[in-house]
Protein backbone atom coordinates (compact mmCIF):
# COMPACT_ATOMS: atom_id res chain seq x y z
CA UNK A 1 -59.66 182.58 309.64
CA UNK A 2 -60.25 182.77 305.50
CA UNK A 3 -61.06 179.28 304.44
CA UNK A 4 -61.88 178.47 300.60
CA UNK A 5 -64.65 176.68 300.39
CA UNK A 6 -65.50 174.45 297.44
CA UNK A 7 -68.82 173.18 297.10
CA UNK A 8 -69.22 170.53 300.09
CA UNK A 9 -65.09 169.84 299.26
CA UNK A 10 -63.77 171.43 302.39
CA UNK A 11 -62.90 168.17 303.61
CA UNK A 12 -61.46 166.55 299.96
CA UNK A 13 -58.33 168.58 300.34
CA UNK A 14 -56.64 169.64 303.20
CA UNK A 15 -57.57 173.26 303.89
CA UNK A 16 -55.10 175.46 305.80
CA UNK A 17 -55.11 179.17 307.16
CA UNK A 18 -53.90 181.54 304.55
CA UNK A 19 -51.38 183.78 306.28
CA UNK A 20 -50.24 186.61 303.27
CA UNK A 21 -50.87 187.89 299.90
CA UNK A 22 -47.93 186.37 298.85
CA UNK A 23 -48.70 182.60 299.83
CA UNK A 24 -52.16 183.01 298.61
CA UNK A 25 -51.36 184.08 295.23
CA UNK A 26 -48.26 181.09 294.69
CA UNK A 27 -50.14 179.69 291.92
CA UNK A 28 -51.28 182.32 289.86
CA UNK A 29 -53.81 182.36 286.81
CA UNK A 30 -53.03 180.75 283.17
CA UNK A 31 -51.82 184.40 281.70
CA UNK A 32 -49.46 185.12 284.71
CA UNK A 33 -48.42 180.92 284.77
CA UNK A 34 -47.80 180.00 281.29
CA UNK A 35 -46.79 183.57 279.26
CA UNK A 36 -45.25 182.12 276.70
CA UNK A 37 -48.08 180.61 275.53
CA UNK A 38 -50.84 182.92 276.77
CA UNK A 39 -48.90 185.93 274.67
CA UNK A 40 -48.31 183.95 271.47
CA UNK A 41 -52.10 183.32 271.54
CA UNK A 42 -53.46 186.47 272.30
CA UNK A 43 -50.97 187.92 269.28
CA UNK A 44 -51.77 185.09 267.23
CA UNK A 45 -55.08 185.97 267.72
CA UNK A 46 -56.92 182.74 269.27
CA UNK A 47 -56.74 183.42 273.00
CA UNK A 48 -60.99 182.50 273.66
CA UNK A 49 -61.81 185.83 274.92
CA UNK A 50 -65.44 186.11 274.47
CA UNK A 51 -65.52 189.93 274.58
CA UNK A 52 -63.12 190.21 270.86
CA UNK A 53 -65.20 187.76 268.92
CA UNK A 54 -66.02 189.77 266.21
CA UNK A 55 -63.17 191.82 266.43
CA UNK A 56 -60.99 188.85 265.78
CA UNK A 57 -63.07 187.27 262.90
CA UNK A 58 -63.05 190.73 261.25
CA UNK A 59 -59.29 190.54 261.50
CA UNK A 60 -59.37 186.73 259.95
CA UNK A 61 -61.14 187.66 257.04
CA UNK A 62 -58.51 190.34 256.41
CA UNK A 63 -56.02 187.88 256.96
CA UNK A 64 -57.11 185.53 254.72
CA UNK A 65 -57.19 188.57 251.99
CA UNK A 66 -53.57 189.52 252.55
CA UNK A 67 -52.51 185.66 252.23
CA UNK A 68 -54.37 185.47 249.05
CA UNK A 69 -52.04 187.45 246.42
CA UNK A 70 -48.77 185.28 247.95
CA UNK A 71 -50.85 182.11 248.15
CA UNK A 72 -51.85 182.35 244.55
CA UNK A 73 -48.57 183.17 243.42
CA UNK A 74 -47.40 179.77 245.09
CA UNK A 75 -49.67 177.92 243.39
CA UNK A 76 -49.34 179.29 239.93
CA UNK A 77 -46.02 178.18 240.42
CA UNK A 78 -46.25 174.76 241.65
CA UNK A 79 -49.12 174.40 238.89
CA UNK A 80 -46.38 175.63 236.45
CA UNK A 81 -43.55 173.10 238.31
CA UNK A 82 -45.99 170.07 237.70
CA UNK A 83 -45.96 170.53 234.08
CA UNK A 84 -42.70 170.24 233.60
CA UNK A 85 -42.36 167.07 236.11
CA UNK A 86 -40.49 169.39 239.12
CA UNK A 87 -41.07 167.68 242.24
CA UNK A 88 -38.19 169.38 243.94
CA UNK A 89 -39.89 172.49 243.86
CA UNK A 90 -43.68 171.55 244.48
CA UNK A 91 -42.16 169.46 247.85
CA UNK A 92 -40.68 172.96 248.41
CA UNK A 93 -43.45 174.97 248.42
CA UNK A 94 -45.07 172.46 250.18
CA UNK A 95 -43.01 171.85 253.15
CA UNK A 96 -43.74 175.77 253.18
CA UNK A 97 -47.03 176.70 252.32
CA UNK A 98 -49.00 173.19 253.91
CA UNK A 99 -48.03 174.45 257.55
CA UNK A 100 -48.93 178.40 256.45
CA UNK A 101 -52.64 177.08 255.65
CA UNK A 102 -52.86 175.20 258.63
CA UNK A 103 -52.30 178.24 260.63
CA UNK A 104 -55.49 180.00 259.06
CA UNK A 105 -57.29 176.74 259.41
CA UNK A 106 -56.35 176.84 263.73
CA UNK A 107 -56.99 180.40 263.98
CA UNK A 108 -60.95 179.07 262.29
CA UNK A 109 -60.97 176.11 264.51
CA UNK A 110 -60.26 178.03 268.14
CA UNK A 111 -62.78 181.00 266.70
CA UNK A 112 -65.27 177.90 266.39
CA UNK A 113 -64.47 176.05 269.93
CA UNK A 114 -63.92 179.45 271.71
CA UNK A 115 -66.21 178.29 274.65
CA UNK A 116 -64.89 175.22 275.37
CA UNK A 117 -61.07 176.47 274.88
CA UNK A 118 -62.51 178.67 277.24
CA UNK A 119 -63.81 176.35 279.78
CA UNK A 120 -60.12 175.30 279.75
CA UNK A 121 -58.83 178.08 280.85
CA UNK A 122 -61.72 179.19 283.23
CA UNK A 123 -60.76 175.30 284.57
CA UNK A 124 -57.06 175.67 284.75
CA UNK A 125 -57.76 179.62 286.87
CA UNK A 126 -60.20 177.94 289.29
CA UNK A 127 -57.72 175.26 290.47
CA UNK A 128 -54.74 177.41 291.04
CA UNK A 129 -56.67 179.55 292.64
CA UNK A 130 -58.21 176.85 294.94
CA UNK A 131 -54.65 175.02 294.71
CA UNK A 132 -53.14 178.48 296.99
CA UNK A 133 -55.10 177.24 299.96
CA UNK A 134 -54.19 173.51 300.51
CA UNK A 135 -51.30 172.34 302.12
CA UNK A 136 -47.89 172.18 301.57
CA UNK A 137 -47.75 168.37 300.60
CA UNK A 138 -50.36 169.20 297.93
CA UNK A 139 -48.90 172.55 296.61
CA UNK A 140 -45.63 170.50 296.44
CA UNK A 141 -47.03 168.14 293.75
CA UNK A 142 -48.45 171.12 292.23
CA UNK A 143 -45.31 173.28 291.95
CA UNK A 144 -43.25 169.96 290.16
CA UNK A 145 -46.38 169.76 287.92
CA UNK A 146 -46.16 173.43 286.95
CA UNK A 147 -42.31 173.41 286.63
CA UNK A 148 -42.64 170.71 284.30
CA UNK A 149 -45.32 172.31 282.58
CA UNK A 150 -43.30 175.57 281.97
CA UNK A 151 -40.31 173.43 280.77
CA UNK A 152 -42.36 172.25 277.90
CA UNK A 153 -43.79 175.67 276.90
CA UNK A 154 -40.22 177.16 276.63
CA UNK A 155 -38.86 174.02 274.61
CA UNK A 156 -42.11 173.86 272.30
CA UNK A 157 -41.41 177.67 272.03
CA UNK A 158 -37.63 177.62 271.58
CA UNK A 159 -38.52 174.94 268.78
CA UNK A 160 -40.52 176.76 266.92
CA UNK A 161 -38.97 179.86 266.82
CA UNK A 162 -35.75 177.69 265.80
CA UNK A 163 -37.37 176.09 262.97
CA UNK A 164 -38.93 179.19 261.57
CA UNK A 165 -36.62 181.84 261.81
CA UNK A 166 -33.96 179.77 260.37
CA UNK A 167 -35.59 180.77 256.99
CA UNK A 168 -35.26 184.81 257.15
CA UNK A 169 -31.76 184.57 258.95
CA UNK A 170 -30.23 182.07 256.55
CA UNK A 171 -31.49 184.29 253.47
CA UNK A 172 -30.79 187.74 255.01
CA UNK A 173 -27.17 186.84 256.25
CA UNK A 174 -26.22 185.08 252.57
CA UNK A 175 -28.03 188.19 250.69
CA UNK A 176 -25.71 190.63 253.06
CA UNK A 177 -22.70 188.72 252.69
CA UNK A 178 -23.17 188.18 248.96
CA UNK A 179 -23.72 192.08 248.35
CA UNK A 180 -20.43 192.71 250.56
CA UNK A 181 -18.10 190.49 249.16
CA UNK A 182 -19.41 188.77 245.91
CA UNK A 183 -17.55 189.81 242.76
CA UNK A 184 -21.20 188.97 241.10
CA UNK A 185 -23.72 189.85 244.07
CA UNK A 186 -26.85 187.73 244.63
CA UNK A 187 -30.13 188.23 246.38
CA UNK A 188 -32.01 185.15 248.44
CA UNK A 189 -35.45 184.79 249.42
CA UNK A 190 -36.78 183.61 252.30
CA UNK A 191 -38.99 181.43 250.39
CA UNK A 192 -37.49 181.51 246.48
CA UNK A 193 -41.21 182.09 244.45
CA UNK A 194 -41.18 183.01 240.53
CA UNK A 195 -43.04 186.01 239.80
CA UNK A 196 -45.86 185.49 237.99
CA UNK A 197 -45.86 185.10 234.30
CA UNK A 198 -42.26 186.42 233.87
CA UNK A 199 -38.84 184.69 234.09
CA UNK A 200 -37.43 183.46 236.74
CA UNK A 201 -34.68 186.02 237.27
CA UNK A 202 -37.61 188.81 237.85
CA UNK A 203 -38.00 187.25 241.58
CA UNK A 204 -34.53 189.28 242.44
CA UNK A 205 -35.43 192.77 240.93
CA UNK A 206 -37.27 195.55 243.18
CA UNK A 207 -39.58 195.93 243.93
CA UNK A 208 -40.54 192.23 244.04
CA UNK A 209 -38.19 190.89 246.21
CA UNK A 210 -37.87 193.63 248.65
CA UNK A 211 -42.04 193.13 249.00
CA UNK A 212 -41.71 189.21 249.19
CA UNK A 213 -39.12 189.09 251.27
CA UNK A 214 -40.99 191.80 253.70
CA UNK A 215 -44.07 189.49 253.13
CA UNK A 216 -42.24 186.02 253.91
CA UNK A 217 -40.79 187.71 257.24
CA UNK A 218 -44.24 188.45 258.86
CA UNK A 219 -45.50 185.35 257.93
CA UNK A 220 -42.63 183.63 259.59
CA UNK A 221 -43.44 185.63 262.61
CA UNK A 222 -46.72 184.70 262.48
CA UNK A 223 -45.88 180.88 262.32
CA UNK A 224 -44.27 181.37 265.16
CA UNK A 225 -46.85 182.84 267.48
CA UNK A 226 -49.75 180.45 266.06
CA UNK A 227 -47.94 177.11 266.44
CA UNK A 228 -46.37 178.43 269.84
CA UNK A 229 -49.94 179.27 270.98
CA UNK A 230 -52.17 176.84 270.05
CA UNK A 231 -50.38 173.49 270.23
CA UNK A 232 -48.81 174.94 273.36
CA UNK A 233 -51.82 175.39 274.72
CA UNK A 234 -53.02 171.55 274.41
CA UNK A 235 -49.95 170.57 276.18
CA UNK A 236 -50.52 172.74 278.83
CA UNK A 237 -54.02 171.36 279.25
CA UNK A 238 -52.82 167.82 278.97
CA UNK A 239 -50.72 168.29 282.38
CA UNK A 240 -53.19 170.03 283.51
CA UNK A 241 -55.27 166.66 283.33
CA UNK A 242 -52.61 164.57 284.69
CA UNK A 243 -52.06 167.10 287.94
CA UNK A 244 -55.83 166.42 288.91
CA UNK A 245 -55.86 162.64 288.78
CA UNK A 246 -52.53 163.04 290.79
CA UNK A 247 -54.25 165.35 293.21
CA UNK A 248 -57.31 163.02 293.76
CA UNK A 249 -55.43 160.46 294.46
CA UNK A 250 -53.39 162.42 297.12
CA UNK A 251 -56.36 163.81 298.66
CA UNK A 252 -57.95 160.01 299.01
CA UNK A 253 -54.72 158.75 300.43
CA UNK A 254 -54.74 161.36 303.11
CA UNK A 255 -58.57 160.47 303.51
CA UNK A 256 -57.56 157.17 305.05
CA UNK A 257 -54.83 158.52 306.80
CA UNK A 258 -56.41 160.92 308.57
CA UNK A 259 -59.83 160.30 308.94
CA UNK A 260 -61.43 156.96 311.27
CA UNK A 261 -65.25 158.15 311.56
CA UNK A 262 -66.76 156.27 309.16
CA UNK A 263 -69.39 159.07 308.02
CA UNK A 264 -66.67 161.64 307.61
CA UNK A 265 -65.04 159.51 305.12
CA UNK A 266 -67.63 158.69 302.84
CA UNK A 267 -68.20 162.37 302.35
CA UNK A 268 -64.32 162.86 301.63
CA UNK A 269 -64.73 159.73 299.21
CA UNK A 270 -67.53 161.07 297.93
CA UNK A 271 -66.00 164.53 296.85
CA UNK A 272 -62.97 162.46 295.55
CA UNK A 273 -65.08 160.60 293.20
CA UNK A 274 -67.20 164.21 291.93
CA UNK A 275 -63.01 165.44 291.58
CA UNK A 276 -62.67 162.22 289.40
CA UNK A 277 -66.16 162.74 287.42
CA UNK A 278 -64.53 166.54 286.66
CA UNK A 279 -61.16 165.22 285.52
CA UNK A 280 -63.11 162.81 282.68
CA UNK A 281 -65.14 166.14 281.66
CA UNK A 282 -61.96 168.64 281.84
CA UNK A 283 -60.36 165.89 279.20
CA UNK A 284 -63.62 165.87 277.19
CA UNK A 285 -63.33 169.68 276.98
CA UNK A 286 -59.53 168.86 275.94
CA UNK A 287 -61.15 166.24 273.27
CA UNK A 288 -63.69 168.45 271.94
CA UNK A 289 -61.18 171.65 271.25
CA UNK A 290 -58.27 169.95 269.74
CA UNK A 291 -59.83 166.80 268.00
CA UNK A 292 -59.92 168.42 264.69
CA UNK A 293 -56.56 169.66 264.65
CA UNK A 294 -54.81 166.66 266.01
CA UNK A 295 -56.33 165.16 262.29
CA UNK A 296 -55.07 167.80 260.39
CA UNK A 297 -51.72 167.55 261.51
CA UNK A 298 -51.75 163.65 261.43
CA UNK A 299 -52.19 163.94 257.52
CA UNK A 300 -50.06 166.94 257.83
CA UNK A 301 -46.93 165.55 259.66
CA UNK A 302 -47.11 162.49 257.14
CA UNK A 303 -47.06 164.85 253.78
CA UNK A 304 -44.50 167.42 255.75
CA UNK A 305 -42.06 164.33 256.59
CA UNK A 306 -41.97 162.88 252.68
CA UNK A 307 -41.67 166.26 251.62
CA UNK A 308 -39.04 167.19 254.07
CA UNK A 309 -36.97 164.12 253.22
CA UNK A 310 -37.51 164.30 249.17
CA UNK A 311 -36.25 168.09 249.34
CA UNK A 312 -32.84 167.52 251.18
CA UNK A 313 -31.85 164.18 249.68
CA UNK A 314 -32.96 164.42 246.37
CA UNK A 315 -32.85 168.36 245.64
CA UNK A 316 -29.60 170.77 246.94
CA UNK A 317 -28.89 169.99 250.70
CA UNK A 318 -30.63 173.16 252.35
CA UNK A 319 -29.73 173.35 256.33
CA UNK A 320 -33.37 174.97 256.96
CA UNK A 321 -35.15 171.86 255.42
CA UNK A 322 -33.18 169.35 257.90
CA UNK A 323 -33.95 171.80 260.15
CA UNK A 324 -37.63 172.38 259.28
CA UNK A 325 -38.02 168.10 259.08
CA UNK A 326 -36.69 167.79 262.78
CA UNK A 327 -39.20 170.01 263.96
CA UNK A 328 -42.24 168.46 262.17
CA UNK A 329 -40.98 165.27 264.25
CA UNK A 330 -40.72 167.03 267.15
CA UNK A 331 -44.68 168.97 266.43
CA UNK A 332 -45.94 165.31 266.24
CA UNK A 333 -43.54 163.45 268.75
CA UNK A 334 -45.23 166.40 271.96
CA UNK A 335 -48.76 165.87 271.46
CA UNK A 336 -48.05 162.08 270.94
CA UNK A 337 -45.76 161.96 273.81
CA UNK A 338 -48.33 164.40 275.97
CA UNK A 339 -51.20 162.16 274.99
CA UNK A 340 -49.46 158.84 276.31
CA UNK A 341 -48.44 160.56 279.50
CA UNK A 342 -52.38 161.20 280.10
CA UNK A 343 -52.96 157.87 279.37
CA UNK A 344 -50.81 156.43 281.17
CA UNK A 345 -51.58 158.54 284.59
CA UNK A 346 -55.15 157.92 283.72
CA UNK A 347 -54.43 154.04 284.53
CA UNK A 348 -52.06 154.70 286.98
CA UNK A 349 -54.92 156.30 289.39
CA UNK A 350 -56.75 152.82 289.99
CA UNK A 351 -53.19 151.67 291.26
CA UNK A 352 -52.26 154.77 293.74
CA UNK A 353 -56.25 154.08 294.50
CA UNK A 354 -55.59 150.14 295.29
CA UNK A 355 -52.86 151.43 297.66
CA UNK A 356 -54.75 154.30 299.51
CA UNK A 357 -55.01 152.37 302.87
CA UNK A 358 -58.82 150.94 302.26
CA UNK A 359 -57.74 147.25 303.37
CA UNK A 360 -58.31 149.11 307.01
CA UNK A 361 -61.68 150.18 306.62
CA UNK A 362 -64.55 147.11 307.25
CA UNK A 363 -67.28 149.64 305.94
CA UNK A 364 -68.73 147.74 302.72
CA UNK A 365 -70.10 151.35 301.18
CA UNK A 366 -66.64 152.14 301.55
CA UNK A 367 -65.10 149.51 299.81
CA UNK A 368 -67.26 149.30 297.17
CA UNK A 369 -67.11 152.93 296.24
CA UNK A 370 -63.21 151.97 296.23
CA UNK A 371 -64.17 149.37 293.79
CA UNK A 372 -65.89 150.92 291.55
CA UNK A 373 -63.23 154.23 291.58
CA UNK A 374 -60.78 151.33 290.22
CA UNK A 375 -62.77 149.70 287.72
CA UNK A 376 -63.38 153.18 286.10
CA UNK A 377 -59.22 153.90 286.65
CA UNK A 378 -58.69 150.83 284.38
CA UNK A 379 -60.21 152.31 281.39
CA UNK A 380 -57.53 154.56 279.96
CA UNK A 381 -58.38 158.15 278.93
CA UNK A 382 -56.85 158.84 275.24
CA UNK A 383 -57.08 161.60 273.29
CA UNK A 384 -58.01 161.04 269.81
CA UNK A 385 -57.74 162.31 266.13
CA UNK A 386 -60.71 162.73 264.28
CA UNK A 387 -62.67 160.37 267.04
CA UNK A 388 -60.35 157.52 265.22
CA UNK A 389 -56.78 157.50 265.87
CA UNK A 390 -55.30 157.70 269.43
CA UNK A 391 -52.82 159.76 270.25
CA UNK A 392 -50.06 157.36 271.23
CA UNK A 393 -46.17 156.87 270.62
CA UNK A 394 -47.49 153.59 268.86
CA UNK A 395 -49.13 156.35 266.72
CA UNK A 396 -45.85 158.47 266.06
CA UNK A 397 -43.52 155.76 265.08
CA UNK A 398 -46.41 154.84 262.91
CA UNK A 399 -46.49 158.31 261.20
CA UNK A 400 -42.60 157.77 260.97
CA UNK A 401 -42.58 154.69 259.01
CA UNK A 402 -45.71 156.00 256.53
CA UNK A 403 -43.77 158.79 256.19
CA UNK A 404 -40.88 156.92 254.93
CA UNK A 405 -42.99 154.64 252.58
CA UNK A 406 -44.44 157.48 250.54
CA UNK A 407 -41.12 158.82 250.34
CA UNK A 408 -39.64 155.80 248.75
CA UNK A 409 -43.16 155.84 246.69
CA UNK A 410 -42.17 158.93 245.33
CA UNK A 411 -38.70 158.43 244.89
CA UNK A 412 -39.55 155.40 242.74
């Protein structure tokens, strides 16, 4: 017989004979489960492998180098639209350039919190791994877990792509059907950008545009992979959270189902409450990695919104920037939404604990150990922004309506 062993948690979870390769590999590691996500990191360059550290910041710096020449460009010429009082086009450059700066800024951030990102990971690996052994009530709970999981990689991803591609289709299907059947043929840029200290008809001759346009492409692609990745990636470790408490409380259920010796069911209790103790440090892990960011794109979100909402209503309707505003809801509306759902399971534990079947044990270590499981269950987990604002959807109708106030502000 191959048993896994866990520490002294042979008896927290159900352990059953493994009979195949197949069965034991049903849940398989982050990279093979989520590969959406794991290959938009690793190609955006902020998958935590310890072994390309250098390699990677190397590749930053250059980065940041080949950004500079377009980034300056953009702000000469929202420096130049300020002058002349053209909030059109500083809101869109904006709505462009905010999100392009906050993808260097992530690609710092996981460089920075590499070793707890990759505790995530390591955390996520050891429990499928473990999670192939149990029985089939408990890999049940894990498969809906996972499928849900997946569903919200492939819509984040499908989002993203959506939002950011719009830009490079829209402008190379109006250039090519302008050149084909325009008596007068015109040229559109992905992202329209004056060239520098010249007029504003330069933009379209060559080899300017051909270079921009080139340049706006790539970058486009590279939204894509960095927002996939890295906000994917705290989703995915937000349900990761939530399966755990939902697995604890499973395993103490089955305790008091299955177990009447007394001694035998303090230790189960016992390595239910050290599963419990690792769930509050997996979401401090979570905290510590992705408290930063969630800030950024709190302020973010807010500007993005007004901006957003100033271009299409007060400048010429554009279908990418009603495009581009409902996925800045949608960026915000996840994490918020992913957030409450950890919250809210975090609660919810004390109540599947309350109705685990203790009222049939008389021992008093017993109960109190119960007790005190629920009393912790009552304090919600939240994940926060900046150590100051909870992720909640109190918090994203919030951002809404501050959204909407500065853009009446600056509509006034």
């Amino acid at each position: 017989m191959n048993f896994f062993k866990r520490k002294s948690a042979e008896d927290v979870f159900a352990i059953r004979e493994t009979d195949g390769v197949d069965e034991q590999k049903r849940f398989k590691p982050f990279l093979e489960t989520y590969r959406i996500v794991a290959f938009t990191m690793i190609i955006g360059l902020i998958f935590p492998n310890l072994n390309t550290v250098k390699k990677r910041l190397r590749i930053l710096v250059f980065l940041y180098v080949l950004a500079a020449p377009v980034a300056s460009t953009v702000v000469l010429d929202c420096y130049m639209s300020l002058r002349r009082m053209d909030l059109i086009n500083v809101t869109r450059h904006c709505t462009i350039f905010i999100p392009f700066f906050v993808v260097l800024i992530k690609m710092y951030l996981m460089n920075v919190n590499r070793y707890k990102a990759k505790e995530i990971i390591d955390t996520i690996n050891s429990d499928h791994a473990r999670y192939n052994t149990l029985s089939e009530d408990y890999q049940d709970i894990v498969t809906d877990n996972i499928k849900a999981t997946v569903v919200f990689e492939k819509t984040w991803a499908f989002c993203v792509i959506g939002c950011v591609l719009m830009f490079p289709l829209m402008a190379g299907v109006q250039t090519l059907y302008s050149q084909l059947f325009d008596e007068i043929p015109k040229k559109y840029m992905i992202h329209d950008t004056n060239k520098p200290f010249s007029e504003p008809e330069a933009r379209f001759e060559s080899p300017f545009f051909e270079i921009m346009f080139v340049y706006m492409f790539v970058m486009a692609l590279f939204y894509w992979v960095n927002f996939t990745g890295y906000d994917g990636m705290f989703g995915v470790a937000v349900f990761h959270a939530c399966l755990k408490m939902k697995m604890y409380c499973h395993s103490l259920k089955k305790a008091f189902e299955e177990t009447s010796d007394v001694r035998q069911l303090r230790r189960r209790i016992a390595d239910v409450i050290q599963e419990q103790v690792e769930v509050y440090a997996f979401v401090d892990k979570i905290q510590e990695t992705f408290n930063t960011w969630l800030g950024i794109i709190l302020m973010g979100t807010i500007t993005q919104i007004c901006n957003c909402m100033y271009q299409i209503i007060e400048g010429d309707f554009d279908l990418r920037y009603l495009v581009f505003c409902c996925g800045t809801i949608v960026h915000i509306f996840l994490p918020c939404r992913n957030a409450s759902e950890l919250k809210y399971m975090s609660t919810e534990t004390s109540t599947l604990i309350y109705l685990c079947g203790w009222e049939t044990v008389t021992d008093k270590s017993t109960r109190r150990s119960i007790m005190f499981m629920i009393a912790r269950g009552q304090i919600p987990l939240e994940i926060t922004a900046f150590n100051m604002f909870a992720f909640e959807m109190e918090l994203f109708l919030s951002i809404l309506q501050t959204s909407y106030s500065m853009f009446t502000l600056l509509r006034d």
